[in-house]
PDB file of N, CA and C in Angstrom:
ATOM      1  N   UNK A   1      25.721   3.390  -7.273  1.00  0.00           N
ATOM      2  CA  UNK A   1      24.567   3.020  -8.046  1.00  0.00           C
ATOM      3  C   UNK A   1      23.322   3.387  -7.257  1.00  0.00           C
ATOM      4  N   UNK A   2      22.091   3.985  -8.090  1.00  0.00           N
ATOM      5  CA  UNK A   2      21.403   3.864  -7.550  1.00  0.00           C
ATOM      6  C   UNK A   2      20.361   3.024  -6.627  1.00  0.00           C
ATOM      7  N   UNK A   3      19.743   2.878  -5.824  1.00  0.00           N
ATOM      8  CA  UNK A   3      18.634   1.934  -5.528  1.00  0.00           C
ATOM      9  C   UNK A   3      17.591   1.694  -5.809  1.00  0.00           C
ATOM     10  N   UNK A   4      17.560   2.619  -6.320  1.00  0.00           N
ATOM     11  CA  UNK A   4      16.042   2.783  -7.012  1.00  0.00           C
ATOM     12  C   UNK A   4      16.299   1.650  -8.239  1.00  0.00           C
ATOM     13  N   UNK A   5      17.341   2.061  -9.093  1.00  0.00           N
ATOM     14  CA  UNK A   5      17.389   1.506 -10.026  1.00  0.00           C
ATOM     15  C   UNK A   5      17.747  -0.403 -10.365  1.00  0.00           C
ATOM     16  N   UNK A   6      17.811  -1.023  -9.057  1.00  0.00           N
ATOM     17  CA  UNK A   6      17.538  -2.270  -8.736  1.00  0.00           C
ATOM     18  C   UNK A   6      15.914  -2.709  -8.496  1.00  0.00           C
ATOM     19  N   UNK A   7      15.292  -2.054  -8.463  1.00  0.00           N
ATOM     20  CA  UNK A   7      14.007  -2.191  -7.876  1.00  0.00           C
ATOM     21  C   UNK A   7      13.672  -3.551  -8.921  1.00  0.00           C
ATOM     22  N   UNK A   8      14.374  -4.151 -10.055  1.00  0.00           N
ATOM     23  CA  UNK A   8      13.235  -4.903 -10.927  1.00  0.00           C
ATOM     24  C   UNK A   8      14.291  -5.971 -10.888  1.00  0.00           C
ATOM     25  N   UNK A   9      15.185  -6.213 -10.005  1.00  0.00           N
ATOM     26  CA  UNK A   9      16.099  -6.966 -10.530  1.00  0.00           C
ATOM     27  C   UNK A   9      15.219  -8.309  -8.778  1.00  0.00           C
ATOM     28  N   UNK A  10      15.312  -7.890  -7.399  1.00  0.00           N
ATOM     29  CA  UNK A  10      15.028  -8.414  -6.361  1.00  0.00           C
ATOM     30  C   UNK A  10      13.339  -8.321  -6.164  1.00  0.00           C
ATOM     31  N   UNK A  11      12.888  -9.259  -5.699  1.00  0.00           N
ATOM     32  CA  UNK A  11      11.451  -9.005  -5.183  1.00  0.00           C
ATOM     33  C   UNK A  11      11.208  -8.775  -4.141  1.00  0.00           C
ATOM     34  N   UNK A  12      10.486  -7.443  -3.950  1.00  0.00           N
ATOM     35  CA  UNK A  12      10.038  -6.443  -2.925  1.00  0.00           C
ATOM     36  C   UNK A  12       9.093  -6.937  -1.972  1.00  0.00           C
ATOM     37  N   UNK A  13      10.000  -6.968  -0.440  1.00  0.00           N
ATOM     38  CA  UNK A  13       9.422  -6.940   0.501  1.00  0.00           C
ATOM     39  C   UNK A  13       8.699  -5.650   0.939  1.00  0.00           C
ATOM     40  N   UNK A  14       7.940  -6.262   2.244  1.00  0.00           N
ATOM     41  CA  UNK A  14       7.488  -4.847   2.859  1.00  0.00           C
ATOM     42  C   UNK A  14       8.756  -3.724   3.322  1.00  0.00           C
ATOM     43  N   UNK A  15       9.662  -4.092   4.045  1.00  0.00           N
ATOM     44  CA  UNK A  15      10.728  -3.715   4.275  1.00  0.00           C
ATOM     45  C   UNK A  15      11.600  -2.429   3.234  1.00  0.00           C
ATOM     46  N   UNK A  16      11.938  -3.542   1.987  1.00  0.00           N
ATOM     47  CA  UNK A  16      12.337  -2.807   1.050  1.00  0.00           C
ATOM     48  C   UNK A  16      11.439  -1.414   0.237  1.00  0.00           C
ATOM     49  N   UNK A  17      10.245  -1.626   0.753  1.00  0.00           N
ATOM     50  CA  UNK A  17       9.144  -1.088  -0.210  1.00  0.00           C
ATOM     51  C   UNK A  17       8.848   0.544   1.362  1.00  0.00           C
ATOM     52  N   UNK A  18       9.108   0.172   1.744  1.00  0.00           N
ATOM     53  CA  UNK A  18       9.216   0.869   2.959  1.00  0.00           C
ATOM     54  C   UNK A  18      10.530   2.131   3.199  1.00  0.00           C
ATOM     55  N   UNK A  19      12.071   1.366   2.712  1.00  0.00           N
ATOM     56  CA  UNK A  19      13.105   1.659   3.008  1.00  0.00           C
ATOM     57  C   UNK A  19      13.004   2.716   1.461  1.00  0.00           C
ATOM     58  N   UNK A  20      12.298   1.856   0.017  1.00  0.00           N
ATOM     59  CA  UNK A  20      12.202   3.120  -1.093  1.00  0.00           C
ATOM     60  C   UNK A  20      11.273   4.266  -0.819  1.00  0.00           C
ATOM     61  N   UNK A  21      10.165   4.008  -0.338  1.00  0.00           N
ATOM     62  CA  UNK A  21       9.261   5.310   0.143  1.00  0.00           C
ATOM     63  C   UNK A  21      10.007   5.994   0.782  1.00  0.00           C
ATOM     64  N   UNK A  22      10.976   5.975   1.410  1.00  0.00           N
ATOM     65  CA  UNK A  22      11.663   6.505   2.796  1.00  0.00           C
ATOM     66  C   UNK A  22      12.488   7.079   1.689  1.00  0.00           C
ATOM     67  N   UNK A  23      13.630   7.071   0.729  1.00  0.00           N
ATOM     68  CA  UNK A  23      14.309   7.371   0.256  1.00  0.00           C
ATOM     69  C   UNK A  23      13.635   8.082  -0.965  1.00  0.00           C
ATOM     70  N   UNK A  24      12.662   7.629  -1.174  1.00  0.00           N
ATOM     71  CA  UNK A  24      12.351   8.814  -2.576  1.00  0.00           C
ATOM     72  C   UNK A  24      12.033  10.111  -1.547  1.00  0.00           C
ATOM     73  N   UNK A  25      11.185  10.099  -0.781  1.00  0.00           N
ATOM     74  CA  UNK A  25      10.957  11.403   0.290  1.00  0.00           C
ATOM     75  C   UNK A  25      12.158  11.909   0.720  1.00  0.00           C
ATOM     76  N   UNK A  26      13.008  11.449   0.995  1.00  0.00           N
ATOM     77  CA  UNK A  26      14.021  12.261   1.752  1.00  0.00           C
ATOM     78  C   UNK A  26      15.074  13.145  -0.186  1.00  0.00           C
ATOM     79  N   UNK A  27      15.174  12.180  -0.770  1.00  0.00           N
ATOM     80  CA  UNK A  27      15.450  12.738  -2.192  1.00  0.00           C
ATOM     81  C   UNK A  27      14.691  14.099  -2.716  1.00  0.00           C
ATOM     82  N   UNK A  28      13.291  14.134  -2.475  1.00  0.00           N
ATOM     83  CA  UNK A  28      12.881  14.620  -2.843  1.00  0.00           C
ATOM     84  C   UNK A  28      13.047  16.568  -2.165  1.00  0.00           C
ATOM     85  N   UNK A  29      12.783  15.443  -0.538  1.00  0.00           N
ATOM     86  CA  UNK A  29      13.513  16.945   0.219  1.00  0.00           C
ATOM     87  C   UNK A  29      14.538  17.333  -0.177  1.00  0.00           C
ATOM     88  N   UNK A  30      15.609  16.420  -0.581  1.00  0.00           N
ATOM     89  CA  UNK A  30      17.044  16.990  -1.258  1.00  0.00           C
ATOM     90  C   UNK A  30      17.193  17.910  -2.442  1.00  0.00           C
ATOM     91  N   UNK A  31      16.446  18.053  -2.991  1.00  0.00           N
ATOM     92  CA  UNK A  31      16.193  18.404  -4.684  1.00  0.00           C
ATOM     93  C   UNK A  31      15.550  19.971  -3.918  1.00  0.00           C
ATOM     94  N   UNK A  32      14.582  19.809  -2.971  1.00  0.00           N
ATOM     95  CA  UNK A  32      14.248  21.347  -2.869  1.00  0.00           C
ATOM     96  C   UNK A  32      14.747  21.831  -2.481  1.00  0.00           C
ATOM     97  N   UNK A  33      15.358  21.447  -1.644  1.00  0.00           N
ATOM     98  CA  UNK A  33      16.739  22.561  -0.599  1.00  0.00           C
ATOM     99  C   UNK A  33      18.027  22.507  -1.377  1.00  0.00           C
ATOM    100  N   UNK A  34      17.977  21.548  -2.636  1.00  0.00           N
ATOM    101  CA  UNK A  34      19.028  22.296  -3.140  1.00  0.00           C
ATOM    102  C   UNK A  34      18.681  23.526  -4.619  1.00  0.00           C
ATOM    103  N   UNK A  35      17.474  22.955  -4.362  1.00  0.00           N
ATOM    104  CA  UNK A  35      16.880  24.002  -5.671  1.00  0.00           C
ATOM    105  C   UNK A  35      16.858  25.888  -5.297  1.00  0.00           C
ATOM    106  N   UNK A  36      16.404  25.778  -3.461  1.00  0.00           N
ATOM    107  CA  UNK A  36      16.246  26.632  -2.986  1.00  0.00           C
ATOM    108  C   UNK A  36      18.022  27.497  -2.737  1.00  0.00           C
ATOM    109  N   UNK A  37      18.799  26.546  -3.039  1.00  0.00           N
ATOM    110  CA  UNK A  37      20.313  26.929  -2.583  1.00  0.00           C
ATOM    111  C   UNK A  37      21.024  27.654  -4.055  1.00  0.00           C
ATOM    112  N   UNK A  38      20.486  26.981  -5.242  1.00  0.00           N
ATOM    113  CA  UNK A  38      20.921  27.490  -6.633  1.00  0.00           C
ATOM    114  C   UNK A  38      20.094  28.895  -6.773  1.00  0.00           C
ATOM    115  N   UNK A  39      19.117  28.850  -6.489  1.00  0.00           N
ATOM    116  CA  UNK A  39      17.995  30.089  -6.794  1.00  0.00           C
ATOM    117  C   UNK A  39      17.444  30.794  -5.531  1.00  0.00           C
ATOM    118  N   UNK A  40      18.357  31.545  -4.823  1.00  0.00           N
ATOM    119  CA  UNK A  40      17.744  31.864  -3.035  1.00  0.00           C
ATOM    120  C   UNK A  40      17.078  33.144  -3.776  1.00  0.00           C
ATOM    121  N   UNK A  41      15.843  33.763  -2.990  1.00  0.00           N
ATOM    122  CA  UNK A  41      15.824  34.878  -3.256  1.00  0.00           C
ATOM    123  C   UNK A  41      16.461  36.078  -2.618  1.00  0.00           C
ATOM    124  N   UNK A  42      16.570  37.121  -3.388  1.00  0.00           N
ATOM    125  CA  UNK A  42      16.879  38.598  -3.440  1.00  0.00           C
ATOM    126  C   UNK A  42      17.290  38.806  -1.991  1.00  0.00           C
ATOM    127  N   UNK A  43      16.623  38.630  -1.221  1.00  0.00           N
ATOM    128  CA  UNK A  43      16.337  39.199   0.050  1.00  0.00           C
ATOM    129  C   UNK A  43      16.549  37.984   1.405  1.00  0.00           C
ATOM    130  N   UNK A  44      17.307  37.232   0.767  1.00  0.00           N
ATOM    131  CA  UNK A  44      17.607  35.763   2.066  1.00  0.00           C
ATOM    132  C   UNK A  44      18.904  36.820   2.148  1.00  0.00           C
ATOM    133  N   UNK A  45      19.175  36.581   3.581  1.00  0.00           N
ATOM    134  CA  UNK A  45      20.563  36.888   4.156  1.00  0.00           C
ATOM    135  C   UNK A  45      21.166  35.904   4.114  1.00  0.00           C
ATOM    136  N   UNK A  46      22.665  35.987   4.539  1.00  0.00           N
ATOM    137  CA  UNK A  46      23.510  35.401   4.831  1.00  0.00           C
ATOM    138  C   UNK A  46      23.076  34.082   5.220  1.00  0.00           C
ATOM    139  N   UNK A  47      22.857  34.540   6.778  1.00  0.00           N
ATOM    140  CA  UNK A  47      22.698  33.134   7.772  1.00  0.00           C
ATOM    141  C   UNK A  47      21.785  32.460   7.454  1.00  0.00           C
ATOM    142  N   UNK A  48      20.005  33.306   6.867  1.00  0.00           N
ATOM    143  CA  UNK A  48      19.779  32.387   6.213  1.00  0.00           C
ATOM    144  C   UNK A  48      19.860  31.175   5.494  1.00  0.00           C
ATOM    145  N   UNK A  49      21.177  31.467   4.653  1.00  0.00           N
ATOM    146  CA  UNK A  49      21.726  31.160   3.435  1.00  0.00           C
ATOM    147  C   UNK A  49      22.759  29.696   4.082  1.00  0.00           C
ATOM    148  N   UNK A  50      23.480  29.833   5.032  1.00  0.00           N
ATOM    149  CA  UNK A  50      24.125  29.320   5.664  1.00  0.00           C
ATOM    150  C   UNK A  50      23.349  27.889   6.585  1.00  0.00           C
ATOM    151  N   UNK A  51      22.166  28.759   7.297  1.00  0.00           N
ATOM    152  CA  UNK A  51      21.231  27.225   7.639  1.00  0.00           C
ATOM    153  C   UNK A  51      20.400  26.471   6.921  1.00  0.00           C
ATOM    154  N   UNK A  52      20.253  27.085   5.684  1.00  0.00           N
ATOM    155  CA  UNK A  52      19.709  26.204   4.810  1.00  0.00           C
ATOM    156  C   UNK A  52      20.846  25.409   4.166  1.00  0.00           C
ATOM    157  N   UNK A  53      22.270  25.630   3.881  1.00  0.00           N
ATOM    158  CA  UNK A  53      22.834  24.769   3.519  1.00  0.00           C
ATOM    159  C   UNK A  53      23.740  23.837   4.757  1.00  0.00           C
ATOM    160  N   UNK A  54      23.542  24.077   5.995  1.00  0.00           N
ATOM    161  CA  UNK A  54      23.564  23.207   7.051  1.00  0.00           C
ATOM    162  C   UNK A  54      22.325  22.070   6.526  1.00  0.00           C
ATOM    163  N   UNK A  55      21.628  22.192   6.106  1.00  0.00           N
ATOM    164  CA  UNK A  55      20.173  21.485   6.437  1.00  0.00           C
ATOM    165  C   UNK A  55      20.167  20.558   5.034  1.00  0.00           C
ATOM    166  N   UNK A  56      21.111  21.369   4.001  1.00  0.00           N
ATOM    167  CA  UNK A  56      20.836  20.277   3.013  1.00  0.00           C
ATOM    168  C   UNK A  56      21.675  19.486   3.343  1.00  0.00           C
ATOM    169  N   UNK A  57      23.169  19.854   4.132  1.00  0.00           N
ATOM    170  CA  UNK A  57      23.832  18.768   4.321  1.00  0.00           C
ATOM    171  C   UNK A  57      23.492  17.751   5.101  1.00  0.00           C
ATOM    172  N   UNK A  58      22.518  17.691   6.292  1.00  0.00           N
ATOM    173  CA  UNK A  58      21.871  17.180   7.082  1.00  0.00           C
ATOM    174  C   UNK A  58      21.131  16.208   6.065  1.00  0.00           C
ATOM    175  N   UNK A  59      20.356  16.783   5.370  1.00  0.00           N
ATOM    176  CA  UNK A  59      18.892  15.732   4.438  1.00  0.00           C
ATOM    177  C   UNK A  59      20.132  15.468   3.803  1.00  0.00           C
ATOM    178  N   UNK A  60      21.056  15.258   2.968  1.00  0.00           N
ATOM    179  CA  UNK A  60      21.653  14.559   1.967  1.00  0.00           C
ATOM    180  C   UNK A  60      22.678  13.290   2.920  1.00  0.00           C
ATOM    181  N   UNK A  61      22.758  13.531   4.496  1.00  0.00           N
ATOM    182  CA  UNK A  61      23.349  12.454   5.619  1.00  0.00           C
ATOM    183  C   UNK A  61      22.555  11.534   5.152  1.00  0.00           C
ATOM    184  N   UNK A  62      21.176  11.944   5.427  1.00  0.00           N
ATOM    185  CA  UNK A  62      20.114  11.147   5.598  1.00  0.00           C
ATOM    186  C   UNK A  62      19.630  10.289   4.902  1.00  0.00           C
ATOM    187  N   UNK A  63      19.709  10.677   3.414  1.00  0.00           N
ATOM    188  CA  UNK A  63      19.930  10.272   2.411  1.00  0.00           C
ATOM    189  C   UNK A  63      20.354   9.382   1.754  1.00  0.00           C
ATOM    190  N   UNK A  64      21.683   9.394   2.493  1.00  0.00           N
ATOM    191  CA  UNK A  64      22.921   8.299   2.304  1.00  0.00           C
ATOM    192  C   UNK A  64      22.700   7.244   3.072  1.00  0.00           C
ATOM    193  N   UNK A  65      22.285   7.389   4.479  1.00  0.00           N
ATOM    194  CA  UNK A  65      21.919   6.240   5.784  1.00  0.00           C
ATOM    195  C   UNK A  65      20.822   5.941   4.753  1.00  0.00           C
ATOM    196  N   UNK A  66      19.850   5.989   4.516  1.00  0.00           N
ATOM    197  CA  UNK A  66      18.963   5.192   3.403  1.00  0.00           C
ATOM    198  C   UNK A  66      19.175   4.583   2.272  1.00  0.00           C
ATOM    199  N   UNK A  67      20.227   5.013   1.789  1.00  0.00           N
ATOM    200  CA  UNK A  67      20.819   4.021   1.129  1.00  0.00           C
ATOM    201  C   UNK A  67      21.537   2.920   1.058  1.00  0.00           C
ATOM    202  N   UNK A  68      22.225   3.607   2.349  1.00  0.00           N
ATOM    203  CA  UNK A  68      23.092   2.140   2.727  1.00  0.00           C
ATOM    204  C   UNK A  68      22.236   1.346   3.371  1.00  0.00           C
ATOM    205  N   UNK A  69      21.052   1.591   3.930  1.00  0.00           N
ATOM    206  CA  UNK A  69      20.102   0.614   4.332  1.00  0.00           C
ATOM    207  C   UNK A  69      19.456   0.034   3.302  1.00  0.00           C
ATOM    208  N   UNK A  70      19.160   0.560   2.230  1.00  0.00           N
ATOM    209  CA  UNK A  70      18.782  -0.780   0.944  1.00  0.00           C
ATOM    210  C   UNK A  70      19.412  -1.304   1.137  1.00  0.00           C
ATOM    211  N   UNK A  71      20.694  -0.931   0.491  1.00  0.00           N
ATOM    212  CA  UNK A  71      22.275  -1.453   0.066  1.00  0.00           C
ATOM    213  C   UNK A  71      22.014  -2.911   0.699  1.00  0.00           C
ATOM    214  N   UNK A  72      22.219  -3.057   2.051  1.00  0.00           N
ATOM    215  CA  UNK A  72      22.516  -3.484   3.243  1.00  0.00           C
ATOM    216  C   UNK A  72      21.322  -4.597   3.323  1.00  0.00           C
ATOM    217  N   UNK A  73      20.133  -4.294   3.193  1.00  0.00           N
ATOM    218  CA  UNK A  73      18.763  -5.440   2.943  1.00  0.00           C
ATOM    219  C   UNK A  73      18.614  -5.577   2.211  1.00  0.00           C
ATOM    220  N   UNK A  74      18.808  -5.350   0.564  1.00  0.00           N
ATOM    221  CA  UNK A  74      19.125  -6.137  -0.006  1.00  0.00           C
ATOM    222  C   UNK A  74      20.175  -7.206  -0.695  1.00  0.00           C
ATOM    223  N   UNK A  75      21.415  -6.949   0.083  1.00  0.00           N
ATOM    224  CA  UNK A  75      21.989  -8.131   0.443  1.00  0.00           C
ATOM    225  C   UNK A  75      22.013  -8.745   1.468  1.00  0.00           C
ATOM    226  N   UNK A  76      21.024  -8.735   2.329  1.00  0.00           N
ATOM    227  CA  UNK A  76      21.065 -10.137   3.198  1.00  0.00           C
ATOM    228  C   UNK A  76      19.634 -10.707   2.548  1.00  0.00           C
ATOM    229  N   UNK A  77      19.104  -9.987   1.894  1.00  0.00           N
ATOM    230  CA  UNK A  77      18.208 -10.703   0.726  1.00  0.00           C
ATOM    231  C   UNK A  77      18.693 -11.840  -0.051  1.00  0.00           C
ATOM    232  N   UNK A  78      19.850 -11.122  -0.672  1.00  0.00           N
ATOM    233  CA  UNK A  78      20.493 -12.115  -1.903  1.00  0.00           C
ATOM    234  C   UNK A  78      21.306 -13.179  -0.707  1.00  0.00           C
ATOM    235  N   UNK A  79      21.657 -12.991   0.046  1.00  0.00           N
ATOM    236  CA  UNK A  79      22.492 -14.153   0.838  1.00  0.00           C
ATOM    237  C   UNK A  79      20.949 -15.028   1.850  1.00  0.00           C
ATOM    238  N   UNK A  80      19.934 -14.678   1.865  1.00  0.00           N
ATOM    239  CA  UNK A  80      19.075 -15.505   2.171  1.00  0.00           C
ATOM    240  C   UNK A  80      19.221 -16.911   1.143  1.00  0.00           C
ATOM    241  N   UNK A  81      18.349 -16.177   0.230  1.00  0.00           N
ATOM    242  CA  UNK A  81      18.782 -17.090  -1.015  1.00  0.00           C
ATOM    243  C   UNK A  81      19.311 -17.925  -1.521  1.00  0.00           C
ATOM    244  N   UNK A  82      20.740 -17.782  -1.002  1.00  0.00           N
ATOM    245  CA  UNK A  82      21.477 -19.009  -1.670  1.00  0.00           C
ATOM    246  C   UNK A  82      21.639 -19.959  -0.609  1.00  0.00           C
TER     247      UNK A  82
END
């Protein structure tokens, strides 16, 4: 599931509001390097081709560690709580 898509369900700390800025940016890097991977131009070589998809796999790691860091604060959110 997404995280984003909890955003209306918990009330946003600095933390959390911090950890989504962090994750829409790194998403966003994800989307271009993979946009750049569907549509390379004419004239990218190989290795080119090869460290840019090292790199998306890298930003999409990154990606994931941000998610599981919502994930992760906002349940010790919900276990504050009760």
């Amino acid at each position: 599931m997404c995280p984003i898509a909890q955003d209306a369900q918990l009330p946003q700390d600095d933390e959390t509001r911090r950890l989504l800025a962090a994750f829409e940016a790194c998403r966003a890097e994800e989307l271009a390097a993979a946009d750049q991977l569907l549509k390379p131009r004419h004239s990218m070589l190989y290795p080119a081709y090869t460290r840019l998809a090292d790199a998306l796999g890298a930003i999409r790691r990154k990606c994931n560690d941000i998610r599981l860091a919502i994930r992760a604060h906002r349940k010790e959110m919900r276990d504050e709580g009760k």
